[in-house]
PDB file of N, CA and C in Angstrom:
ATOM      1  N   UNK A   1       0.845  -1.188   0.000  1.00  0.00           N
ATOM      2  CA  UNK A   1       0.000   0.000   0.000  1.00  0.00           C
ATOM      3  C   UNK A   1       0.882   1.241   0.000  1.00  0.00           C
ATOM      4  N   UNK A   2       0.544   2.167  -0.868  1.00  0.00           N
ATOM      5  CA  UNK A   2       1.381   3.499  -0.532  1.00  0.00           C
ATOM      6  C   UNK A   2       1.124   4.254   0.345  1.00  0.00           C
ATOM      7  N   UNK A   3       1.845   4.634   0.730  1.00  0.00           N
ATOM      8  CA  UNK A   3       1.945   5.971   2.273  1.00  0.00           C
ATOM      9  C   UNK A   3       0.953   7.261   1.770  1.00  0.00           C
ATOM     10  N   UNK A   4      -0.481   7.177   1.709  1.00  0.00           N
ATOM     11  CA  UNK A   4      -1.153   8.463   1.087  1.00  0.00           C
ATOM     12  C   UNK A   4      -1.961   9.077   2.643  1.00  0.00           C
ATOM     13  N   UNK A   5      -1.893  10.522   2.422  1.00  0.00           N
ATOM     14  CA  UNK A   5      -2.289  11.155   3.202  1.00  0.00           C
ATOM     15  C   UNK A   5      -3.762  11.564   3.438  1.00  0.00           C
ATOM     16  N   UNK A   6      -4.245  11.566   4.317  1.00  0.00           N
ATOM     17  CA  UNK A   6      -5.751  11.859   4.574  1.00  0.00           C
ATOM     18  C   UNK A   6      -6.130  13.628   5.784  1.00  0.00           C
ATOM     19  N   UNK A   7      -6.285  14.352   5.114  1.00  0.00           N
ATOM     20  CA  UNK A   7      -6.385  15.257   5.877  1.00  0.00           C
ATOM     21  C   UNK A   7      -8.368  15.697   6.076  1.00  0.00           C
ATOM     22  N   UNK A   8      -8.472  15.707   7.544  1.00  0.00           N
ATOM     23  CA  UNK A   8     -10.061  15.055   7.880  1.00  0.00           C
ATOM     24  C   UNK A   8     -10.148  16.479   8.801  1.00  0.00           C
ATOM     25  N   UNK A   9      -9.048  17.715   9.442  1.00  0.00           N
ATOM     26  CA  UNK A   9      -9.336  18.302  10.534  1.00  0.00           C
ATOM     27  C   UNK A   9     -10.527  19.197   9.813  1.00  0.00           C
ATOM     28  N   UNK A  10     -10.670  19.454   8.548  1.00  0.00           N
ATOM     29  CA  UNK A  10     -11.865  20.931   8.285  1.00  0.00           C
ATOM     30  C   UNK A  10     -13.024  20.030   7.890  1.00  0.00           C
ATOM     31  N   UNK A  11     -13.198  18.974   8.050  1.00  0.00           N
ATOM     32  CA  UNK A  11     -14.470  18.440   7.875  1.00  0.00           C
ATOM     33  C   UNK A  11     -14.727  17.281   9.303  1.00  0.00           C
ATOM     34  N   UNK A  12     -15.255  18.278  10.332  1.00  0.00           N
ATOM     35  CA  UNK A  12     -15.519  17.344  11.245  1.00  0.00           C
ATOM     36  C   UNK A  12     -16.943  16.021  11.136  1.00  0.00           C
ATOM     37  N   UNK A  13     -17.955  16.368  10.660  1.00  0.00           N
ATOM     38  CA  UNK A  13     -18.592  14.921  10.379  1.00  0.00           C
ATOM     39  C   UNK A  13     -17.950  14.091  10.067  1.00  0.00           C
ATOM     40  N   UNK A  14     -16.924  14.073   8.896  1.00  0.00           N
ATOM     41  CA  UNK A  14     -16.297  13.272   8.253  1.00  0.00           C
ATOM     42  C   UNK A  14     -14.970  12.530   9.272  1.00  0.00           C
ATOM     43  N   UNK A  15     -14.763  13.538   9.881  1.00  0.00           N
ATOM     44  CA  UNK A  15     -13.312  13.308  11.022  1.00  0.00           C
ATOM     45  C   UNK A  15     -14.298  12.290  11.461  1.00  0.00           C
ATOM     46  N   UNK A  16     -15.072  12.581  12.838  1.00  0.00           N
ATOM     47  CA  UNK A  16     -15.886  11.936  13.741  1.00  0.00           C
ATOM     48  C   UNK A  16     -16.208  10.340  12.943  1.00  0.00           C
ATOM     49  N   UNK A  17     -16.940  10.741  12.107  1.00  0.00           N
ATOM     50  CA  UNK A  17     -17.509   8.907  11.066  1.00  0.00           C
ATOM     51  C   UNK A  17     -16.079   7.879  10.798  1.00  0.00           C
ATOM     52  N   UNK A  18     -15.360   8.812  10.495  1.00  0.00           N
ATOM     53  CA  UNK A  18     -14.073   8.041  10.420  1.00  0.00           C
ATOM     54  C   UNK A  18     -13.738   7.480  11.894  1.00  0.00           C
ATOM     55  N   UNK A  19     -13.538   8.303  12.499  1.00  0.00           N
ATOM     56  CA  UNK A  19     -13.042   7.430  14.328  1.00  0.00           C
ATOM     57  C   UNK A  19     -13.981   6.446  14.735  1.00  0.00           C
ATOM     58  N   UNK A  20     -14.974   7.261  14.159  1.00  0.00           N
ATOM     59  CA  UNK A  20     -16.118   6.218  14.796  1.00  0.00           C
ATOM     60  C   UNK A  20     -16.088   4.429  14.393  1.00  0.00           C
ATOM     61  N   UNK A  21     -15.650   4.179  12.858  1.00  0.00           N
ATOM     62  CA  UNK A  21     -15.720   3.477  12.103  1.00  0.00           C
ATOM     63  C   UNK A  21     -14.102   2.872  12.921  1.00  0.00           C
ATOM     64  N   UNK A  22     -12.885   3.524  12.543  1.00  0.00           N
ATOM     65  CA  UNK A  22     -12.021   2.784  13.257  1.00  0.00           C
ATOM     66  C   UNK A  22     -12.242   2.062  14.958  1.00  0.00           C
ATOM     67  N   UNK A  23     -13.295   2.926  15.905  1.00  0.00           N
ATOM     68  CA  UNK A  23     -13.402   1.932  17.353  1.00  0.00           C
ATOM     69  C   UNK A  23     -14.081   1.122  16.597  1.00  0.00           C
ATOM     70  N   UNK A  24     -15.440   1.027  15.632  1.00  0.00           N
ATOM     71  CA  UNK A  24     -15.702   0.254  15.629  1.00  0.00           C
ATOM     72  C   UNK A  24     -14.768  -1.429  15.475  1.00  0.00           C
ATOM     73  N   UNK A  25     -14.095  -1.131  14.131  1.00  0.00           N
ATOM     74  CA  UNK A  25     -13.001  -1.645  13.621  1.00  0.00           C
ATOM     75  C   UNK A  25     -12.040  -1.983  14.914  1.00  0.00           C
ATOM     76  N   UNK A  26     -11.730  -1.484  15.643  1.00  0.00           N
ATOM     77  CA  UNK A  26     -10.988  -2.235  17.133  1.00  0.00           C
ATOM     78  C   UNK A  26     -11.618  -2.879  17.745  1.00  0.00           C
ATOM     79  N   UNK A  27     -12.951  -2.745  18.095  1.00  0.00           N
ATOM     80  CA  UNK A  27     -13.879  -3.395  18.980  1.00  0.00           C
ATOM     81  C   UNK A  27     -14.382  -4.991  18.064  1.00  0.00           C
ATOM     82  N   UNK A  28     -14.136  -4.633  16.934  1.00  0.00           N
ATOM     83  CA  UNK A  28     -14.616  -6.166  16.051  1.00  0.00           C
ATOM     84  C   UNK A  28     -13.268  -6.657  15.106  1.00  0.00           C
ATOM     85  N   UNK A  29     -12.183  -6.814  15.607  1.00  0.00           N
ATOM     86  CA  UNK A  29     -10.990  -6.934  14.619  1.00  0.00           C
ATOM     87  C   UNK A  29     -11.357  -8.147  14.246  1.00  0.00           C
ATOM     88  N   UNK A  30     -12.473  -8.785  13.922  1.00  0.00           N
ATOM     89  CA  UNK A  30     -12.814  -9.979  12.953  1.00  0.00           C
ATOM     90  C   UNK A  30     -12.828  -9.766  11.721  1.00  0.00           C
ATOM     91  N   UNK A  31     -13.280  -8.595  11.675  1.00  0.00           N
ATOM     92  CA  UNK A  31     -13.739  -8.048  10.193  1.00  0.00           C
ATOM     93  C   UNK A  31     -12.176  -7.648   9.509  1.00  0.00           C
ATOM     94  N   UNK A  32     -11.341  -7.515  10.001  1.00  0.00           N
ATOM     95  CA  UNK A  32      -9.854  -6.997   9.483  1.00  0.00           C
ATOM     96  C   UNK A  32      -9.208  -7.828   8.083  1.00  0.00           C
ATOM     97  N   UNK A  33      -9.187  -8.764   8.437  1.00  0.00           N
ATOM     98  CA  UNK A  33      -9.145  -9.831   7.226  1.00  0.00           C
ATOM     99  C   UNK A  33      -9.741  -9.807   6.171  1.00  0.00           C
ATOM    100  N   UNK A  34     -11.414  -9.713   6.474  1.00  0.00           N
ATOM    101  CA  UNK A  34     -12.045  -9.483   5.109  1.00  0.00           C
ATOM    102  C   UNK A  34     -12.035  -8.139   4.109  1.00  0.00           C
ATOM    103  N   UNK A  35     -11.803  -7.217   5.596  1.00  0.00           N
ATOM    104  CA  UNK A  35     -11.972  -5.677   4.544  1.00  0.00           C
ATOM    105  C   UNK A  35     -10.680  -5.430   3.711  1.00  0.00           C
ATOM    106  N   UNK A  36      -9.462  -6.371   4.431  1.00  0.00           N
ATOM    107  CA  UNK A  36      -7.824  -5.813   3.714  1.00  0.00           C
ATOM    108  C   UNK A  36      -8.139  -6.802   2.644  1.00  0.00           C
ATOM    109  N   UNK A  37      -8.579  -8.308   2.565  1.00  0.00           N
ATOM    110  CA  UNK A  37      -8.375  -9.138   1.397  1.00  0.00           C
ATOM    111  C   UNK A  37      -9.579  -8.454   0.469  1.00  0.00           C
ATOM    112  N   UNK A  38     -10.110  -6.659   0.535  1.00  0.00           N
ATOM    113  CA  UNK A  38     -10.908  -6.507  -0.479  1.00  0.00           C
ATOM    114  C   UNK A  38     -10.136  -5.548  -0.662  1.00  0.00           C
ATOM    115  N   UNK A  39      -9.587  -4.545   0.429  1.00  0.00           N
ATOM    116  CA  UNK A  39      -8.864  -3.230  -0.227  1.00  0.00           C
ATOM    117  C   UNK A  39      -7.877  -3.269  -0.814  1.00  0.00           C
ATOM    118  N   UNK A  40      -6.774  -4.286  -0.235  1.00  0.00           N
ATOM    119  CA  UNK A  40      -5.186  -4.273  -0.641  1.00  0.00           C
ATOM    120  C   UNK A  40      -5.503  -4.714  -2.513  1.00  0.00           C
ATOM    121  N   UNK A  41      -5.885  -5.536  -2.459  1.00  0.00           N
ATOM    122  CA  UNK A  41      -5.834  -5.935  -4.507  1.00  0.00           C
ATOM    123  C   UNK A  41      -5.891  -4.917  -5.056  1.00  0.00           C
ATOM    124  N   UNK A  42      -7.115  -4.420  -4.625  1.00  0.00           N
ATOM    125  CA  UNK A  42      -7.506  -2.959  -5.897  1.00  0.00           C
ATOM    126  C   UNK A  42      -7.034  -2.071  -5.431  1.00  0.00           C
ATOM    127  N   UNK A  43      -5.948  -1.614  -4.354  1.00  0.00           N
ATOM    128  CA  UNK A  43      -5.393  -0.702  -4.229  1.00  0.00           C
ATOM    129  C   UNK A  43      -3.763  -0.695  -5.148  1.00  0.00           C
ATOM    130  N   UNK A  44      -3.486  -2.112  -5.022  1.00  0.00           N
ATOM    131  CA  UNK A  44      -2.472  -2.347  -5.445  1.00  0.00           C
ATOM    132  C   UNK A  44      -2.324  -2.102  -6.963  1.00  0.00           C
ATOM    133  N   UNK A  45      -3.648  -2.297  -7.074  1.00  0.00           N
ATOM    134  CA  UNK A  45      -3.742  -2.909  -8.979  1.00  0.00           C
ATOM    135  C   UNK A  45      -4.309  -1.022  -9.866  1.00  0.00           C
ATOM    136  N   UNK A  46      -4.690  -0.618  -8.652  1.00  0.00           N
ATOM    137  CA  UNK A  46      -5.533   0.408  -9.344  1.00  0.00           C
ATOM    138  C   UNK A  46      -4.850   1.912  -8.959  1.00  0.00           C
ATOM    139  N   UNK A  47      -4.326   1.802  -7.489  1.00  0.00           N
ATOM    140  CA  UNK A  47      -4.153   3.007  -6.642  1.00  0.00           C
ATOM    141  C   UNK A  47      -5.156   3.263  -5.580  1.00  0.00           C
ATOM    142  N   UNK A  48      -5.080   4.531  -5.493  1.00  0.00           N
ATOM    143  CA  UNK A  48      -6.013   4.837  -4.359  1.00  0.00           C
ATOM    144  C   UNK A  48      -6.693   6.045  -4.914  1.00  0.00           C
ATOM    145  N   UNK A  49      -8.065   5.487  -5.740  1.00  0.00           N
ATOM    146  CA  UNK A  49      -8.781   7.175  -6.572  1.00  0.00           C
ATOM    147  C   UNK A  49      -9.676   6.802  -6.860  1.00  0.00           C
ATOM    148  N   UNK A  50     -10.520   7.793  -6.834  1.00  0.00           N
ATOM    149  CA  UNK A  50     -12.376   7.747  -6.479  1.00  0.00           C
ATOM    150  C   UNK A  50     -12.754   6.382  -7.216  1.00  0.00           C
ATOM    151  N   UNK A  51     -12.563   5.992  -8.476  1.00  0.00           N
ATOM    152  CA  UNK A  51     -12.658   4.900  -8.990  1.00  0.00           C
ATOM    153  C   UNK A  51     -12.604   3.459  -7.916  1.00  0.00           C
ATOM    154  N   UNK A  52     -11.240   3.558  -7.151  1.00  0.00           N
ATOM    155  CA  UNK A  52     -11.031   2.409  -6.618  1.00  0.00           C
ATOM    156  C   UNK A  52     -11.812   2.373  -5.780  1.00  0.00           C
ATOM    157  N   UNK A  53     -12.137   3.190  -5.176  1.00  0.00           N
ATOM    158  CA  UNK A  53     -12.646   3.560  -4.156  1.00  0.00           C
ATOM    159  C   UNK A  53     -14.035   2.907  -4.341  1.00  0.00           C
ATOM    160  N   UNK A  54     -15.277   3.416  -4.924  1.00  0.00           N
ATOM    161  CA  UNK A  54     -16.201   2.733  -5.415  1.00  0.00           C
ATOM    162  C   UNK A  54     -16.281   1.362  -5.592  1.00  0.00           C
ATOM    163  N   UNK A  55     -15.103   0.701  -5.729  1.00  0.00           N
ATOM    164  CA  UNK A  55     -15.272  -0.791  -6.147  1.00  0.00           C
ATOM    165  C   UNK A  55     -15.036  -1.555  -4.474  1.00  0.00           C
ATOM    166  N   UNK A  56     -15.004  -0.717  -3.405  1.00  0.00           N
ATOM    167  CA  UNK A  56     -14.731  -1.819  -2.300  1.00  0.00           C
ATOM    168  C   UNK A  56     -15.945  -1.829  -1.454  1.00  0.00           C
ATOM    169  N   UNK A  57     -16.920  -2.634  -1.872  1.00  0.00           N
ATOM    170  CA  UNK A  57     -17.983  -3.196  -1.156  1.00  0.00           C
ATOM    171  C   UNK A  57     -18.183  -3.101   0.008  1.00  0.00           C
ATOM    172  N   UNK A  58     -17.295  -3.981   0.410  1.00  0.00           N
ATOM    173  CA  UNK A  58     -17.443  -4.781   1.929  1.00  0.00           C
ATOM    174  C   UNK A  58     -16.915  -3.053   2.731  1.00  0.00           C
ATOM    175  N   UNK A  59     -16.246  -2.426   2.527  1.00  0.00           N
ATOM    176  CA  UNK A  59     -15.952  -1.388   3.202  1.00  0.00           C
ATOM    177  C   UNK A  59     -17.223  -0.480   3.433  1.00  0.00           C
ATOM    178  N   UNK A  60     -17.924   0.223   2.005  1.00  0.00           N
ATOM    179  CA  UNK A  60     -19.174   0.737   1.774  1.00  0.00           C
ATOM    180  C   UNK A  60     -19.874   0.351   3.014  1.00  0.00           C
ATOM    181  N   UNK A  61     -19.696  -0.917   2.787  1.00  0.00           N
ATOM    182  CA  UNK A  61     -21.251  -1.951   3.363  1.00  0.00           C
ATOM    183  C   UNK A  61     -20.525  -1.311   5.290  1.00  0.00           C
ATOM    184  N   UNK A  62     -19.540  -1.310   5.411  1.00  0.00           N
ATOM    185  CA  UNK A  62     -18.736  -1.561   7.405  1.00  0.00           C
ATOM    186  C   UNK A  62     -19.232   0.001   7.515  1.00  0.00           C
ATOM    187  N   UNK A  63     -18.461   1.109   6.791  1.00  0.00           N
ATOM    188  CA  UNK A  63     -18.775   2.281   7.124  1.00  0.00           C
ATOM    189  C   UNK A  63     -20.087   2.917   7.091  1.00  0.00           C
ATOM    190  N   UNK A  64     -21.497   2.220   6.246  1.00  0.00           N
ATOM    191  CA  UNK A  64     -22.527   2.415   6.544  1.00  0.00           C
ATOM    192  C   UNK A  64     -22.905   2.381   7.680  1.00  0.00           C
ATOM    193  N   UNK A  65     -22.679   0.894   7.890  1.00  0.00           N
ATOM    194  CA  UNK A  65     -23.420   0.518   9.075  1.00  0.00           C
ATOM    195  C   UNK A  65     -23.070   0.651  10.262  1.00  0.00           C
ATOM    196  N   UNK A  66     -21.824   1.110  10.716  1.00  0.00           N
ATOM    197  CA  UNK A  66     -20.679   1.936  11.791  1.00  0.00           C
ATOM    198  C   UNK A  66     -21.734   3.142  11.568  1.00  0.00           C
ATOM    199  N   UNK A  67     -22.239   3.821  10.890  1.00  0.00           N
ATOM    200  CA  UNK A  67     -22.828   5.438  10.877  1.00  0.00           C
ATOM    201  C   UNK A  67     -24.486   4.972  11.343  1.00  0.00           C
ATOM    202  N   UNK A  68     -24.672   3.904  10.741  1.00  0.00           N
ATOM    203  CA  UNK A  68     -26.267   3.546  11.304  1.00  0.00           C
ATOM    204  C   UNK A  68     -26.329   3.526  12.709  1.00  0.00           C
ATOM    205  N   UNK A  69     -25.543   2.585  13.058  1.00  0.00           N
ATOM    206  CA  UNK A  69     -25.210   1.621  14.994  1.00  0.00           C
ATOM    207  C   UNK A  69     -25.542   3.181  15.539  1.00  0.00           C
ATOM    208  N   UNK A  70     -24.056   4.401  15.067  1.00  0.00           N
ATOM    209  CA  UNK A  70     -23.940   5.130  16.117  1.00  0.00           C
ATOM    210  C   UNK A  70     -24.640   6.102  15.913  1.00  0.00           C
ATOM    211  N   UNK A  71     -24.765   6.479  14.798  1.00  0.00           N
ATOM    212  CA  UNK A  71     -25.694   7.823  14.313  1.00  0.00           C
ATOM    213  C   UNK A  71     -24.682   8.791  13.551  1.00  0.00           C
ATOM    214  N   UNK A  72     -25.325  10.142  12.775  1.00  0.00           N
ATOM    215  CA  UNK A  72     -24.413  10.668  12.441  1.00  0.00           C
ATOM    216  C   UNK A  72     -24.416  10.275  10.739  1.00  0.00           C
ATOM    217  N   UNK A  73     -24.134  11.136   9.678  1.00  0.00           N
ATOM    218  CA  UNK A  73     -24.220  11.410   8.686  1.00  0.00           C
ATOM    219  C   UNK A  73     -25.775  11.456   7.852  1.00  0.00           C
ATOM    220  N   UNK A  74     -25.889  11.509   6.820  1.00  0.00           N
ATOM    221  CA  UNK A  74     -27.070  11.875   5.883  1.00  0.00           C
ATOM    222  C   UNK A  74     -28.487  11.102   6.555  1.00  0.00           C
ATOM    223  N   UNK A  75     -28.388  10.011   7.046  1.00  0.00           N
ATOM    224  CA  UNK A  75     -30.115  10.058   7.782  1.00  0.00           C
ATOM    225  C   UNK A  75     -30.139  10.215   9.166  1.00  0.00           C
ATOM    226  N   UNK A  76     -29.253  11.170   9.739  1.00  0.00           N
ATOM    227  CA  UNK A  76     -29.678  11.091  10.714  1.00  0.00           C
ATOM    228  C   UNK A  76     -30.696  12.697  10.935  1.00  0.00           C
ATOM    229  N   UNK A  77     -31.969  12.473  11.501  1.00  0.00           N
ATOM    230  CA  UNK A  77     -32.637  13.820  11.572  1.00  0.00           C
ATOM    231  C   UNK A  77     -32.878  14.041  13.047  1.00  0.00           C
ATOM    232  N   UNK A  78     -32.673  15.537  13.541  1.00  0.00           N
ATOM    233  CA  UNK A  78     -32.824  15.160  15.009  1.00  0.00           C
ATOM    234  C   UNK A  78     -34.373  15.928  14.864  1.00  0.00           C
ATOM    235  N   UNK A  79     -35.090  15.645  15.510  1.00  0.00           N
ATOM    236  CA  UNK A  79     -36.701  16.395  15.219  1.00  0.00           C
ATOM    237  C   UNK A  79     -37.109  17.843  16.063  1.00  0.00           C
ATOM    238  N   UNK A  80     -36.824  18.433  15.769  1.00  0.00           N
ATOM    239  CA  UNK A  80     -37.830  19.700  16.199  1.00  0.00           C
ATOM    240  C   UNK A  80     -39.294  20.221  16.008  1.00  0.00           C
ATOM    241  N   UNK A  81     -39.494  20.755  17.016  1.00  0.00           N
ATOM    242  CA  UNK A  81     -41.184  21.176  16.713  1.00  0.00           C
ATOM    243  C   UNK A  81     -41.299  22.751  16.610  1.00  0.00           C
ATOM    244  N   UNK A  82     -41.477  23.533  15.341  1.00  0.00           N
ATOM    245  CA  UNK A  82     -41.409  24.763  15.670  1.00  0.00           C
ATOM    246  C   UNK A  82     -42.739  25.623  15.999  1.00  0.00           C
ATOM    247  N   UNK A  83     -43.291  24.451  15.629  1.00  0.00           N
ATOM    248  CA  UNK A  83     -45.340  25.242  16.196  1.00  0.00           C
ATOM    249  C   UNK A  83     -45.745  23.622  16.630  1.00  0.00           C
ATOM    250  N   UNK A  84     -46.954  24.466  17.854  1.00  0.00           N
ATOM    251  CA  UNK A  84     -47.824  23.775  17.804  1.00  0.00           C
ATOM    252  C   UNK A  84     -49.309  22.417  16.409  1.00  0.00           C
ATOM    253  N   UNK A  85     -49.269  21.871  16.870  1.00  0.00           N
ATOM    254  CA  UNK A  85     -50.302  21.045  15.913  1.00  0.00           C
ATOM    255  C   UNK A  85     -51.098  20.352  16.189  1.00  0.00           C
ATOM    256  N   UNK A  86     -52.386  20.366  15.093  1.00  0.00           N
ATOM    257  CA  UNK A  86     -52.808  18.941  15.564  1.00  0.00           C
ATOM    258  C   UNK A  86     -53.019  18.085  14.255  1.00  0.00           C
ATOM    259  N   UNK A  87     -52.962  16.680  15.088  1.00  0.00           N
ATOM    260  CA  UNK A  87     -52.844  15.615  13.676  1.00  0.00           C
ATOM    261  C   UNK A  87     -54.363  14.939  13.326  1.00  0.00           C
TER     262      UNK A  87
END
């Protein structure tokens, strides 16, 4: 894998989903095996660019569901009521 840099400090959702996703990733190091025998090939074969990126499933599929468990990114809505109603 090449040494590529990730700079996350001006986008904190994105910082946060990321940490979040790595405890997850410590707390279940089962999954370690499957996500490297999907990233390392096509990183190797392709690089590391939006393209490759798209093609790793099983990752898609961990970092979804790391954002579902804890909350946090595009569905999460917190609800407010700004008037009264009735239903």
């Amino acid at each position: 894998m090449s040494n590529s840099r990730l700079r996350v400090d001006g986008l904190p959702s994105f910082s946060q989903a990321l940490t979040q996703a790595l405890f997850d990733l410590a707390t279940h190091p089962s999954y370690v095996p499957e996500l490297r025998a999907e990233v390392e090939p096509i990183i190797n074969e392709e690089g590391l660019t939006k393209e490759s990126i798209n093609k790793m499933y099983k990752l898609d599929s961990f970092l979804k569901e790391s954002l579902r468990l804890r909350g946090g990114g595009k569905g999460t809505v917190t609800p407010f009521l700004y008037a009264n109603f009735k239903i």
